[in-house]
Every structure is written in structure tokens, then in C-alpha cells.
PDB file of N, CA and C in Angstrom:
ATOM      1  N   UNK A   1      15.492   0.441  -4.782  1.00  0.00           N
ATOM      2  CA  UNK A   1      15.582   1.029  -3.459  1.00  0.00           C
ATOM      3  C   UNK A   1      14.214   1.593  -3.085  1.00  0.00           C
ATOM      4  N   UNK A   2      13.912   1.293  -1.910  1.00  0.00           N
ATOM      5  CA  UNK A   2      12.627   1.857  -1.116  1.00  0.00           C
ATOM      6  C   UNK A   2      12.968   2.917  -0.437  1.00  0.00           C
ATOM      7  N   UNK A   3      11.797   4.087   0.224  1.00  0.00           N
ATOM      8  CA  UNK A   3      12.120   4.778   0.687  1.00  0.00           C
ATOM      9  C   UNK A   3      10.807   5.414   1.725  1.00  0.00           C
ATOM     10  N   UNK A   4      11.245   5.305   3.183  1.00  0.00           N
ATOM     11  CA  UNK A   4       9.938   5.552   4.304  1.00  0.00           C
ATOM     12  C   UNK A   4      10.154   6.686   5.057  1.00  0.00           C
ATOM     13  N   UNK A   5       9.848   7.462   5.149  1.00  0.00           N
ATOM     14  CA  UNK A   5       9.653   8.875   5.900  1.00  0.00           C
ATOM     15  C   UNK A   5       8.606   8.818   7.424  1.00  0.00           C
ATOM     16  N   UNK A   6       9.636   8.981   8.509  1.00  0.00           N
ATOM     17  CA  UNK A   6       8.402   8.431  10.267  1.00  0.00           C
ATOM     18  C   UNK A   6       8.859   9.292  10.451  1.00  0.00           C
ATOM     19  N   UNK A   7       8.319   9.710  10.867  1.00  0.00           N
ATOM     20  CA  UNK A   7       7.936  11.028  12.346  1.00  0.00           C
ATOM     21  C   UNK A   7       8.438  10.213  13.597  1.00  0.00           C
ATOM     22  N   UNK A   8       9.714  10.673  14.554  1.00  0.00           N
ATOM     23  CA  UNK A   8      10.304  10.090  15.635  1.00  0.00           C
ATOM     24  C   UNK A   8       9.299  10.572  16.805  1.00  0.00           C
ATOM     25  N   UNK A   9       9.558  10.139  18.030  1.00  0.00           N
ATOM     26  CA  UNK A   9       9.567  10.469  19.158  1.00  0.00           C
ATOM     27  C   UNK A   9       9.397  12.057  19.542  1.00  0.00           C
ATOM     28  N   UNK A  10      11.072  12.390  18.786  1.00  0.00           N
ATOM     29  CA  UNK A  10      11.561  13.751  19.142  1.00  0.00           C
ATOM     30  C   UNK A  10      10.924  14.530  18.067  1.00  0.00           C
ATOM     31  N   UNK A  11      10.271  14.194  17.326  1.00  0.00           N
ATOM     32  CA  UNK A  11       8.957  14.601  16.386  1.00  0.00           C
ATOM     33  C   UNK A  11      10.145  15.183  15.259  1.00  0.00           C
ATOM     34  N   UNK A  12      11.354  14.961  15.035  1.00  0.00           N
ATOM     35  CA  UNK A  12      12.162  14.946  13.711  1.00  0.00           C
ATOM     36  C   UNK A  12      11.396  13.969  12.765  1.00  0.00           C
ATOM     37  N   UNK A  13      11.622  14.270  11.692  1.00  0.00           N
ATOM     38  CA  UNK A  13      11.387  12.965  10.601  1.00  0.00           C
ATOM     39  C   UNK A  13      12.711  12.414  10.185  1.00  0.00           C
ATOM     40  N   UNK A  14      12.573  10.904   9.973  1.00  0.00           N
ATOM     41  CA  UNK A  14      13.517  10.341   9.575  1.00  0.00           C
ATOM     42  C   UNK A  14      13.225   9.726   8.193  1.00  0.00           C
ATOM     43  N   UNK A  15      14.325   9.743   7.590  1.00  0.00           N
ATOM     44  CA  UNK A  15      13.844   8.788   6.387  1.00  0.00           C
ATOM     45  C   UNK A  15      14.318   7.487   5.967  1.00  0.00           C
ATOM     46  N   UNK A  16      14.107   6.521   6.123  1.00  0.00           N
ATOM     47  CA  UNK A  16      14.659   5.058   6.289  1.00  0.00           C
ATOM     48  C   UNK A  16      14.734   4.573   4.846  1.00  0.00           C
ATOM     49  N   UNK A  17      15.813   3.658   4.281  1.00  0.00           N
ATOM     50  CA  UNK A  17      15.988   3.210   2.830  1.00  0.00           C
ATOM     51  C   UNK A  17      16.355   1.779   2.697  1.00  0.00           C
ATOM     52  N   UNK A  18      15.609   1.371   1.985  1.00  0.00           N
ATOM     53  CA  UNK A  18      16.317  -0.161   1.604  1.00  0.00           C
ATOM     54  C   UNK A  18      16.512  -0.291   0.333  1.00  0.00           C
ATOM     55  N   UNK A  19      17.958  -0.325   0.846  1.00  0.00           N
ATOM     56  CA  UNK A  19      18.607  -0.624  -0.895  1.00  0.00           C
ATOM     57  C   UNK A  19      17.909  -1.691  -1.811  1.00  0.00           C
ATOM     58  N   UNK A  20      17.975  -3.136  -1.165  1.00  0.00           N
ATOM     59  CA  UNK A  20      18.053  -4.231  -1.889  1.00  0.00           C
ATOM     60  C   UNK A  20      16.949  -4.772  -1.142  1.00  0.00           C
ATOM     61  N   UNK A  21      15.623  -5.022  -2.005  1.00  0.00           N
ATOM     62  CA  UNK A  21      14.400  -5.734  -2.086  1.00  0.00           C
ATOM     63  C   UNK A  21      13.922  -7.111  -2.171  1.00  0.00           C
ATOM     64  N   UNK A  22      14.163  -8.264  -2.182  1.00  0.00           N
ATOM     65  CA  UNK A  22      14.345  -8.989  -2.369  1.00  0.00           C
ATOM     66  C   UNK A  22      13.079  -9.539  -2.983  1.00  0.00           C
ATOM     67  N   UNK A  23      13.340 -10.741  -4.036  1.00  0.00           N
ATOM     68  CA  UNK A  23      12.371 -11.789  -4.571  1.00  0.00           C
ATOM     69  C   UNK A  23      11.053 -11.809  -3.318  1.00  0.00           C
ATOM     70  N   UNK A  24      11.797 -12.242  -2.729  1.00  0.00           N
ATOM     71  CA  UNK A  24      10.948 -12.656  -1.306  1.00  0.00           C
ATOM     72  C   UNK A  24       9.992 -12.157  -0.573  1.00  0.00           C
ATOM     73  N   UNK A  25      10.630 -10.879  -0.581  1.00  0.00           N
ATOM     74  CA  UNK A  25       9.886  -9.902   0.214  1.00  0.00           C
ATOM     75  C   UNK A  25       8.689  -9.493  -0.785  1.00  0.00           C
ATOM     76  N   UNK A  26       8.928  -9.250  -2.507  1.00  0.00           N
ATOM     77  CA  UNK A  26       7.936  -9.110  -3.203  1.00  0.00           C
ATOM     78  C   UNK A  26       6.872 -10.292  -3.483  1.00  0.00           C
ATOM     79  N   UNK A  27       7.608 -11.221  -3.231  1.00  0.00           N
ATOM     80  CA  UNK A  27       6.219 -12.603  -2.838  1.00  0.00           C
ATOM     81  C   UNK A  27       5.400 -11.951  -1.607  1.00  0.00           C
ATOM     82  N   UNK A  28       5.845 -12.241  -0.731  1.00  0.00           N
ATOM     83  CA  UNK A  28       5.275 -11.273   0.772  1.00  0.00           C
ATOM     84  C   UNK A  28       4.173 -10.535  -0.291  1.00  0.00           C
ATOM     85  N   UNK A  29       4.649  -9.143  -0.975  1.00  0.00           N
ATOM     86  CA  UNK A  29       3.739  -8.077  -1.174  1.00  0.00           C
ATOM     87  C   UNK A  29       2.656  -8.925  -2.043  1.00  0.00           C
ATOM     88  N   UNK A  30       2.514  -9.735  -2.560  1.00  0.00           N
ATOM     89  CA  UNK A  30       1.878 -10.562  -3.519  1.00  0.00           C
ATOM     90  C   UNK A  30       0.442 -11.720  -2.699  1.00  0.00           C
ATOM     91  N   UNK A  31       1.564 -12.215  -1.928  1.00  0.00           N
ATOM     92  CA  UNK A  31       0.517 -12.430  -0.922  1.00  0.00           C
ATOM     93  C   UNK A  31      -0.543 -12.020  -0.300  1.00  0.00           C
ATOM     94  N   UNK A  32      -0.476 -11.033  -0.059  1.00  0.00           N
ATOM     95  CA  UNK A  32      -1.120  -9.726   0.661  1.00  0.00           C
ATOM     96  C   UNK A  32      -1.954  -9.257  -0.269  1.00  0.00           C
ATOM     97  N   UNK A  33      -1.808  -8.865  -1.247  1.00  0.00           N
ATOM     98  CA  UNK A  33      -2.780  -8.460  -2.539  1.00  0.00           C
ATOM     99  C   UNK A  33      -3.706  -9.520  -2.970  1.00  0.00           C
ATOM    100  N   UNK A  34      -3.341 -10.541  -2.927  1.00  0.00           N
ATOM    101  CA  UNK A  34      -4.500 -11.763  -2.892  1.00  0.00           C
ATOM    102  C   UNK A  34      -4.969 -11.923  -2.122  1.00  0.00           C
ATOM    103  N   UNK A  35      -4.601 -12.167  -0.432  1.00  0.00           N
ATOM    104  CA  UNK A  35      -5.178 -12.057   0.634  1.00  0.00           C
ATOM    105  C   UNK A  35      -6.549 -11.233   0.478  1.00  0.00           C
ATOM    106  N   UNK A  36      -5.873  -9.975   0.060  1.00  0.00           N
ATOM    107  CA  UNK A  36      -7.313  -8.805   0.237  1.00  0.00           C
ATOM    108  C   UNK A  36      -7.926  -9.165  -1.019  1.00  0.00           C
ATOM    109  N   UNK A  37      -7.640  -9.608  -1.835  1.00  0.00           N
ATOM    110  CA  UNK A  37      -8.995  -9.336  -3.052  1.00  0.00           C
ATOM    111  C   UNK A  37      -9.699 -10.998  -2.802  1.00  0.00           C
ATOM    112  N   UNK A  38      -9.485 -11.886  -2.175  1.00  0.00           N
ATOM    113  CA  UNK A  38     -10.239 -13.041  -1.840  1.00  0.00           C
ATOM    114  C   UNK A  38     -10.897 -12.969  -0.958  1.00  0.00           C
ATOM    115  N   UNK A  39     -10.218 -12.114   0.151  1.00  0.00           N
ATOM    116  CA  UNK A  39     -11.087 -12.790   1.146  1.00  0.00           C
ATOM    117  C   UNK A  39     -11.838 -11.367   1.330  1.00  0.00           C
ATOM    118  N   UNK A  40     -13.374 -11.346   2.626  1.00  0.00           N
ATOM    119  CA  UNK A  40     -13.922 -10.716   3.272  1.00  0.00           C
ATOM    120  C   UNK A  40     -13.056  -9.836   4.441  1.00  0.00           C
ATOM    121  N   UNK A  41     -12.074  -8.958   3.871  1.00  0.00           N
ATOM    122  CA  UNK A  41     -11.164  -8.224   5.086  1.00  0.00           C
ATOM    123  C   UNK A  41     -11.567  -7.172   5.158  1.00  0.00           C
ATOM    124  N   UNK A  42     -11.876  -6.689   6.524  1.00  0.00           N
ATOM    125  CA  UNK A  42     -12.444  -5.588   7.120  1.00  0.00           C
ATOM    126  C   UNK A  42     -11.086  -4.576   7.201  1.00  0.00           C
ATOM    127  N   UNK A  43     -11.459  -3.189   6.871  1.00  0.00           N
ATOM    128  CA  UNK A  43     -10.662  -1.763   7.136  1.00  0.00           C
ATOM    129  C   UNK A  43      -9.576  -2.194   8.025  1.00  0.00           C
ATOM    130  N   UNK A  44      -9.878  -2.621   9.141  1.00  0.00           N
ATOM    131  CA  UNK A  44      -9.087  -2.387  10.125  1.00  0.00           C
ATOM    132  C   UNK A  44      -7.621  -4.093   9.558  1.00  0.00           C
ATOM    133  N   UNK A  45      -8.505  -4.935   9.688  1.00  0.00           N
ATOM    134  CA  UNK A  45      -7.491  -5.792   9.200  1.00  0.00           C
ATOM    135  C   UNK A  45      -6.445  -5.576   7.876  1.00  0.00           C
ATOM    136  N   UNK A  46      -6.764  -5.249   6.694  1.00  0.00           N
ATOM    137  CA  UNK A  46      -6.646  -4.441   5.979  1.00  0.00           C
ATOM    138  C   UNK A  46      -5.106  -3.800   6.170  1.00  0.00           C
ATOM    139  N   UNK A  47      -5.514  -3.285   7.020  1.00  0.00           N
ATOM    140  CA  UNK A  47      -4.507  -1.998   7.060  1.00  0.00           C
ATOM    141  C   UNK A  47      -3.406  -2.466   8.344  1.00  0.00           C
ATOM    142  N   UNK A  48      -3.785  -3.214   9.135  1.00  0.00           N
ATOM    143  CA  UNK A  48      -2.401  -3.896   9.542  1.00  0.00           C
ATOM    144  C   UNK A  48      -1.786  -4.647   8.988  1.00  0.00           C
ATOM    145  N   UNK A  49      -2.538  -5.452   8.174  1.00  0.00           N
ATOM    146  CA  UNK A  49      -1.794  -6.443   7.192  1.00  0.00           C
ATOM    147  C   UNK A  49      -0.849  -5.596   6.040  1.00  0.00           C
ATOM    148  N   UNK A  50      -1.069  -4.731   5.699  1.00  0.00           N
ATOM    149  CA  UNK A  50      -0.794  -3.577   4.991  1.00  0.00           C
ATOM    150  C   UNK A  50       0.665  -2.716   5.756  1.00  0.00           C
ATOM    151  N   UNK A  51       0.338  -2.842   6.584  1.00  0.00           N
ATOM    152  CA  UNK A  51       1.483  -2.111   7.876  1.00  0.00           C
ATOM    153  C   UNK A  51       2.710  -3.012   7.917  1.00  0.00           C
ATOM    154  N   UNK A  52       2.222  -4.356   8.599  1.00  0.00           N
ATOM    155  CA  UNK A  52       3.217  -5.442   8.394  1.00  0.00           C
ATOM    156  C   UNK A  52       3.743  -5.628   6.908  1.00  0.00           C
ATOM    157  N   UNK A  53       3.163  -5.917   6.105  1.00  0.00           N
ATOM    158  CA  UNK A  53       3.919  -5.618   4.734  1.00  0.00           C
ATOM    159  C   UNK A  53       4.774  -4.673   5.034  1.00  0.00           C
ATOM    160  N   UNK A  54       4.755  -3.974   5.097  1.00  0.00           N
ATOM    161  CA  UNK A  54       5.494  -2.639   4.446  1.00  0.00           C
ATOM    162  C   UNK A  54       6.571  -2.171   5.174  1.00  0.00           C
ATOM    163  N   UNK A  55       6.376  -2.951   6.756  1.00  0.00           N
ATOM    164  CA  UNK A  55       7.374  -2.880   7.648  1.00  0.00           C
ATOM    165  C   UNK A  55       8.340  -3.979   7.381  1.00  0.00           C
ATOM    166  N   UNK A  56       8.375  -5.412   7.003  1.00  0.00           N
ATOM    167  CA  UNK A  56       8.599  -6.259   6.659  1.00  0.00           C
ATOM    168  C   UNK A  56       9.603  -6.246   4.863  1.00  0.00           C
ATOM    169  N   UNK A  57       9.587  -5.232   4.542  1.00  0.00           N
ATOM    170  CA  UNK A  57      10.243  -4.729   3.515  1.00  0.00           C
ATOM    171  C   UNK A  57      11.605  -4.194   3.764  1.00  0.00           C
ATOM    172  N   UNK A  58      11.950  -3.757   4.978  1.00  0.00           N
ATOM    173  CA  UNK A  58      12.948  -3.171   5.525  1.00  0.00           C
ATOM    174  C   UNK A  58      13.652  -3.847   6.560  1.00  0.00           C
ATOM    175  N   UNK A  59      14.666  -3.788   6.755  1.00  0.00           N
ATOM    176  CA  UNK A  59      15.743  -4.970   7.527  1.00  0.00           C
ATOM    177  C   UNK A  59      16.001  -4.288   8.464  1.00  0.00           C
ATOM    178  N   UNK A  60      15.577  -2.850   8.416  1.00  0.00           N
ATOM    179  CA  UNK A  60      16.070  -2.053   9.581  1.00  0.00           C
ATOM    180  C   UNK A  60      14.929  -2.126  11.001  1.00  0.00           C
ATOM    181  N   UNK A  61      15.366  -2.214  12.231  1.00  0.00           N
ATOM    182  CA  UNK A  61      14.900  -2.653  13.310  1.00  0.00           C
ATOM    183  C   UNK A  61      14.121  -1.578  13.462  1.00  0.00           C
ATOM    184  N   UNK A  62      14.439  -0.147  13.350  1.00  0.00           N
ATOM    185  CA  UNK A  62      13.772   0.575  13.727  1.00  0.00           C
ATOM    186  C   UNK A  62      12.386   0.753  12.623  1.00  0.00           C
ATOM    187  N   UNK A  63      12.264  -0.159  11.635  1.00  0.00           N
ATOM    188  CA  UNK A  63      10.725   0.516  10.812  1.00  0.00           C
ATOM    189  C   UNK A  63      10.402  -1.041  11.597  1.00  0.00           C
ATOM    190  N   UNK A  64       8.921  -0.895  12.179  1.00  0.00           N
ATOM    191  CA  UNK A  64       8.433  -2.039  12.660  1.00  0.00           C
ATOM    192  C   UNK A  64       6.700  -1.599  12.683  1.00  0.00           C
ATOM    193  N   UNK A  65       5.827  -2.394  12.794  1.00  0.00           N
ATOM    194  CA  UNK A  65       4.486  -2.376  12.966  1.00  0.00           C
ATOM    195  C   UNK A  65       3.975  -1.149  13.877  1.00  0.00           C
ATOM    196  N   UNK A  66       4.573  -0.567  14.431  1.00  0.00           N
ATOM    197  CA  UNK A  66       4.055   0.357  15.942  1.00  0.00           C
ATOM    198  C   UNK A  66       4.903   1.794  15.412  1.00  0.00           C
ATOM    199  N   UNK A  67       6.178   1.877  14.691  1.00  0.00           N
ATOM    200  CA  UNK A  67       6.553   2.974  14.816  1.00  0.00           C
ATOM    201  C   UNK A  67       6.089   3.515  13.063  1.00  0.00           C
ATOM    202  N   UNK A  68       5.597   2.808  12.376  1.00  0.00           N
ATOM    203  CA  UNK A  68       4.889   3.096  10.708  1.00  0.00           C
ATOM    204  C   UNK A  68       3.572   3.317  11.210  1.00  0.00           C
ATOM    205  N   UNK A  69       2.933   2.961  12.073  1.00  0.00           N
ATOM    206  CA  UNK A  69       1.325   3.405  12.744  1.00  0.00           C
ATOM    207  C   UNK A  69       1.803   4.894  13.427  1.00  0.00           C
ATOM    208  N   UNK A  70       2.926   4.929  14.284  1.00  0.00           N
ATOM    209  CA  UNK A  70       2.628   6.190  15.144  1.00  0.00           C
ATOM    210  C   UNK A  70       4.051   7.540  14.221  1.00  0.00           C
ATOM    211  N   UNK A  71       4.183   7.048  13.302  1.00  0.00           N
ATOM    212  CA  UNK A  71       5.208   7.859  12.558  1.00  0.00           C
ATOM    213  C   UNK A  71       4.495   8.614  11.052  1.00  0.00           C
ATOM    214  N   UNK A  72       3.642   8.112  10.735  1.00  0.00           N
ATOM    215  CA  UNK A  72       2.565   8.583   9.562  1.00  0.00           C
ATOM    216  C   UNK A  72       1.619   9.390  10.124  1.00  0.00           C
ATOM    217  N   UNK A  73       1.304  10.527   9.659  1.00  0.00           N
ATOM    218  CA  UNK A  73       0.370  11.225   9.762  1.00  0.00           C
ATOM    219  C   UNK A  73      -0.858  10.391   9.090  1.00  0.00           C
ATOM    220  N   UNK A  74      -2.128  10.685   9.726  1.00  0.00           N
ATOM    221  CA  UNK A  74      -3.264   9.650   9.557  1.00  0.00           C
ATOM    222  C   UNK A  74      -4.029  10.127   8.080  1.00  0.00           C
ATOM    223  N   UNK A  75      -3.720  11.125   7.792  1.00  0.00           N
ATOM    224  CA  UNK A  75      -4.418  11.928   6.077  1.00  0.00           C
ATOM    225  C   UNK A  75      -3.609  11.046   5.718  1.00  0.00           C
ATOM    226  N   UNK A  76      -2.115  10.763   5.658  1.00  0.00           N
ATOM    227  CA  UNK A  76      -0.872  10.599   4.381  1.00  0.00           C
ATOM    228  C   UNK A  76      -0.810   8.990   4.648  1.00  0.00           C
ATOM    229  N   UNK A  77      -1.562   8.752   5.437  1.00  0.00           N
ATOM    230  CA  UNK A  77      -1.326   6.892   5.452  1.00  0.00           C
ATOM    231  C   UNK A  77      -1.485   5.986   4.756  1.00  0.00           C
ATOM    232  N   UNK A  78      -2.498   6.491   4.154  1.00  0.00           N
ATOM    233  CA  UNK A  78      -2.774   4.872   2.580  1.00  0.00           C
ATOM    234  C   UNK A  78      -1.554   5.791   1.675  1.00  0.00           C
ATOM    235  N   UNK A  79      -1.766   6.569   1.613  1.00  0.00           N
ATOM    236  CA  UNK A  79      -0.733   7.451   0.022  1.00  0.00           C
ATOM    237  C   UNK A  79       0.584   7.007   0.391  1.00  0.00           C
ATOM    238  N   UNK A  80       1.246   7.004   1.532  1.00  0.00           N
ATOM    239  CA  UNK A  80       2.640   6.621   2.164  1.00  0.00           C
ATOM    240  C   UNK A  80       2.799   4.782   1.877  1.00  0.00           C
ATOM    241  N   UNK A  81       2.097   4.202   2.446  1.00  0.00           N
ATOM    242  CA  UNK A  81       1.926   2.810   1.913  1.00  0.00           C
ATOM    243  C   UNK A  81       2.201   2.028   0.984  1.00  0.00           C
ATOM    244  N   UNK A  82       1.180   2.902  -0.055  1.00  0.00           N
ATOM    245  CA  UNK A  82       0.568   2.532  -1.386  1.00  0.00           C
ATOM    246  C   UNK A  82       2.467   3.134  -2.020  1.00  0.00           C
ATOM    247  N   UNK A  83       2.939   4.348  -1.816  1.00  0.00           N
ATOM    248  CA  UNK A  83       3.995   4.541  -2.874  1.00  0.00           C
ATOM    249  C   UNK A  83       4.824   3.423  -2.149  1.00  0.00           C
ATOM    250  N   UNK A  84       5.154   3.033  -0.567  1.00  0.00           N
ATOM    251  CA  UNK A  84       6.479   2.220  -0.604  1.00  0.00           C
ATOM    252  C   UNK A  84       6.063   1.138  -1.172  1.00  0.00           C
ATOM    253  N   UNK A  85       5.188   0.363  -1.254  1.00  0.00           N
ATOM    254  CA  UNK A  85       4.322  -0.786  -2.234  1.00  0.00           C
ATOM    255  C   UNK A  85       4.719  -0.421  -3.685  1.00  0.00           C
ATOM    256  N   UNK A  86       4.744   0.685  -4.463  1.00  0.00           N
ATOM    257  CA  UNK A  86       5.023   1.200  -5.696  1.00  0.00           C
ATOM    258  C   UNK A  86       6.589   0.976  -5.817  1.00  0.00           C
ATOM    259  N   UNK A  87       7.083   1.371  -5.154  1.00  0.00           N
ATOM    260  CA  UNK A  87       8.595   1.483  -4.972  1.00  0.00           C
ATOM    261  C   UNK A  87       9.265   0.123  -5.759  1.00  0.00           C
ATOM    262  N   UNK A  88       8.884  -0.614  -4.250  1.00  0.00           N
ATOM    263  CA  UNK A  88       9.381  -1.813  -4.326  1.00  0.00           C
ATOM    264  C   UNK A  88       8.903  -2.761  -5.624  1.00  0.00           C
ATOM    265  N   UNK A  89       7.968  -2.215  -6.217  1.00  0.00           N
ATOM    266  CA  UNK A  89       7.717  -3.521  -7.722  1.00  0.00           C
ATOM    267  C   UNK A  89       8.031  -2.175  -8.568  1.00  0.00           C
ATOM    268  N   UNK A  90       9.244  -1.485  -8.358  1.00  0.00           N
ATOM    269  CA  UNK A  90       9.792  -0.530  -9.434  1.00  0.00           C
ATOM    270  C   UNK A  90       8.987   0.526 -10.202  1.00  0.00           C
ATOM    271  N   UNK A  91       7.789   0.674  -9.564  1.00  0.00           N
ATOM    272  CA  UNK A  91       7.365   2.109 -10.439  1.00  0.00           C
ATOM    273  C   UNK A  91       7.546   3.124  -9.747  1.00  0.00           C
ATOM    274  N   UNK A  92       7.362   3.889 -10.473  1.00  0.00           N
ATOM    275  CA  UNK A  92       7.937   5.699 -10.027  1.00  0.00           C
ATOM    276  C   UNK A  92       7.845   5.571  -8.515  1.00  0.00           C
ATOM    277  N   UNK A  93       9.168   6.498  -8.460  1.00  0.00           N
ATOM    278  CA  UNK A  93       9.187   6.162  -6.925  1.00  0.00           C
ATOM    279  C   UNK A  93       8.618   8.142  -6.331  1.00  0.00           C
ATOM    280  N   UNK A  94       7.970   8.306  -5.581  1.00  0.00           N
ATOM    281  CA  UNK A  94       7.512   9.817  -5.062  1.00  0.00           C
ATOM    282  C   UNK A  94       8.610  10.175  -4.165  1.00  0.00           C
ATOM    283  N   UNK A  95       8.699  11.051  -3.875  1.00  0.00           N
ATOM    284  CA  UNK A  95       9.410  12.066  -2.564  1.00  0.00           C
ATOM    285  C   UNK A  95       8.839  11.195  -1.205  1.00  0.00           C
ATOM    286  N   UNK A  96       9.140  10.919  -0.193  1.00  0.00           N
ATOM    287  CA  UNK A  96       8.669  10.545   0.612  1.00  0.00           C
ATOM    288  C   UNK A  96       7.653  11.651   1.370  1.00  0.00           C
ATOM    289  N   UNK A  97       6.097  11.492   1.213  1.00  0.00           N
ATOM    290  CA  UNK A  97       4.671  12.259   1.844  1.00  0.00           C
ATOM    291  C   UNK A  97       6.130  13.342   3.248  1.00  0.00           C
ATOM    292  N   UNK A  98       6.562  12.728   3.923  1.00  0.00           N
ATOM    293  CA  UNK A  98       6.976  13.992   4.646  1.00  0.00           C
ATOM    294  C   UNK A  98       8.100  15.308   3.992  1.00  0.00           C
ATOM    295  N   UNK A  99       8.531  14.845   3.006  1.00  0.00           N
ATOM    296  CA  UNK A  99       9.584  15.454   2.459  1.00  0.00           C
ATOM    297  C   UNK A  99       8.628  16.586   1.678  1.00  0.00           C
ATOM    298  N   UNK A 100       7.430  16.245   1.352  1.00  0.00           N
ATOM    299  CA  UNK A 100       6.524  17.127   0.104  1.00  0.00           C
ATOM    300  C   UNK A 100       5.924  18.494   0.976  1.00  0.00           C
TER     301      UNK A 100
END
């Protein structure tokens, strides 16, 4: 199980969960990790590709590319990432950055 902590609209935090991870989706994360260590990817690319991952992990409509950019505080953004990335290939899973 994964676990994402966004900051809404109504500036509540929510915390979004996906039970069941799939093979698939961890190819996805695999992809992406080769992507960046081959090629010449700049910060900014980087980190949407990084976004889409991580949104792309979750089946739920509401985690998507725009609301994981405007729901993360900009200090806690690689650390938030990097653990749902941890999550999902089963190592220690953290508190979700808003819960701490």
C-alpha cells in the first residue's frame, strides 16, 4: 500500500492510498529511473516525469499531475516523491511529509 498526503483547495490535507500496486505500474517506476540515469534530463523535466510517475501509481482521479504540483509544499517535494517511490518497491514506508 502507498500513501500521498495534498493539500486541497480548501487548504485541508487529504491523504490518498493505494492498496494494490501493480507489476505494471512498478515497470512504469523502472522506466523512469533509467530514463533519468541515461539520458541528459534537465531539473525541470526531471521532476514532471517524476510527478507523472507518482501520479500514475494511483487509480484515484483525484491524485493527477496538477493537483501533486499544487498540493506539496515546495521544501517537502522531492522527500514526498522519493518516499511514495519507496513505498511502492516495499521499503519502509514514512508518515506521509504532511502528517509529520
Amino acid at each position: 500500500m502507498i500513501k500521498l498526503a495534498l493539500k486541497q483547495q480548501d487548504g485541508e490535507t487529504k491523504i490518498f492510498t493505494q492498496e494494490f500496486v501493480s507489476g505494471r505500474k512498478l515497470r512504469n517506476m523502472l522506466v523512469f529511473f533509467k530514463k533519468v540515469e541515461k539520458e541528459n534530463v534537465d531539473e525541470l523535466e526531471m521532476l514532471d516525469e517524476l510527478v507523472n510517475t507518482v501520479a500514475n501509481l494511483f487509480d484515484n482521479d483525484l491524485v493527477t499531475f496538477d493537483t501533486i504540483w499544487d498540493g506539496i509544499e515546495a521544501s517537502k517535494m522531492a522527500e514526498t516523491l522519493r518516499d511514495v517511490l519507496n513505498q511502492a518497491m516495499g521499503k519502509e514506508e514514512k508518515k506521509p511529509v504532511a502528517e509529520q
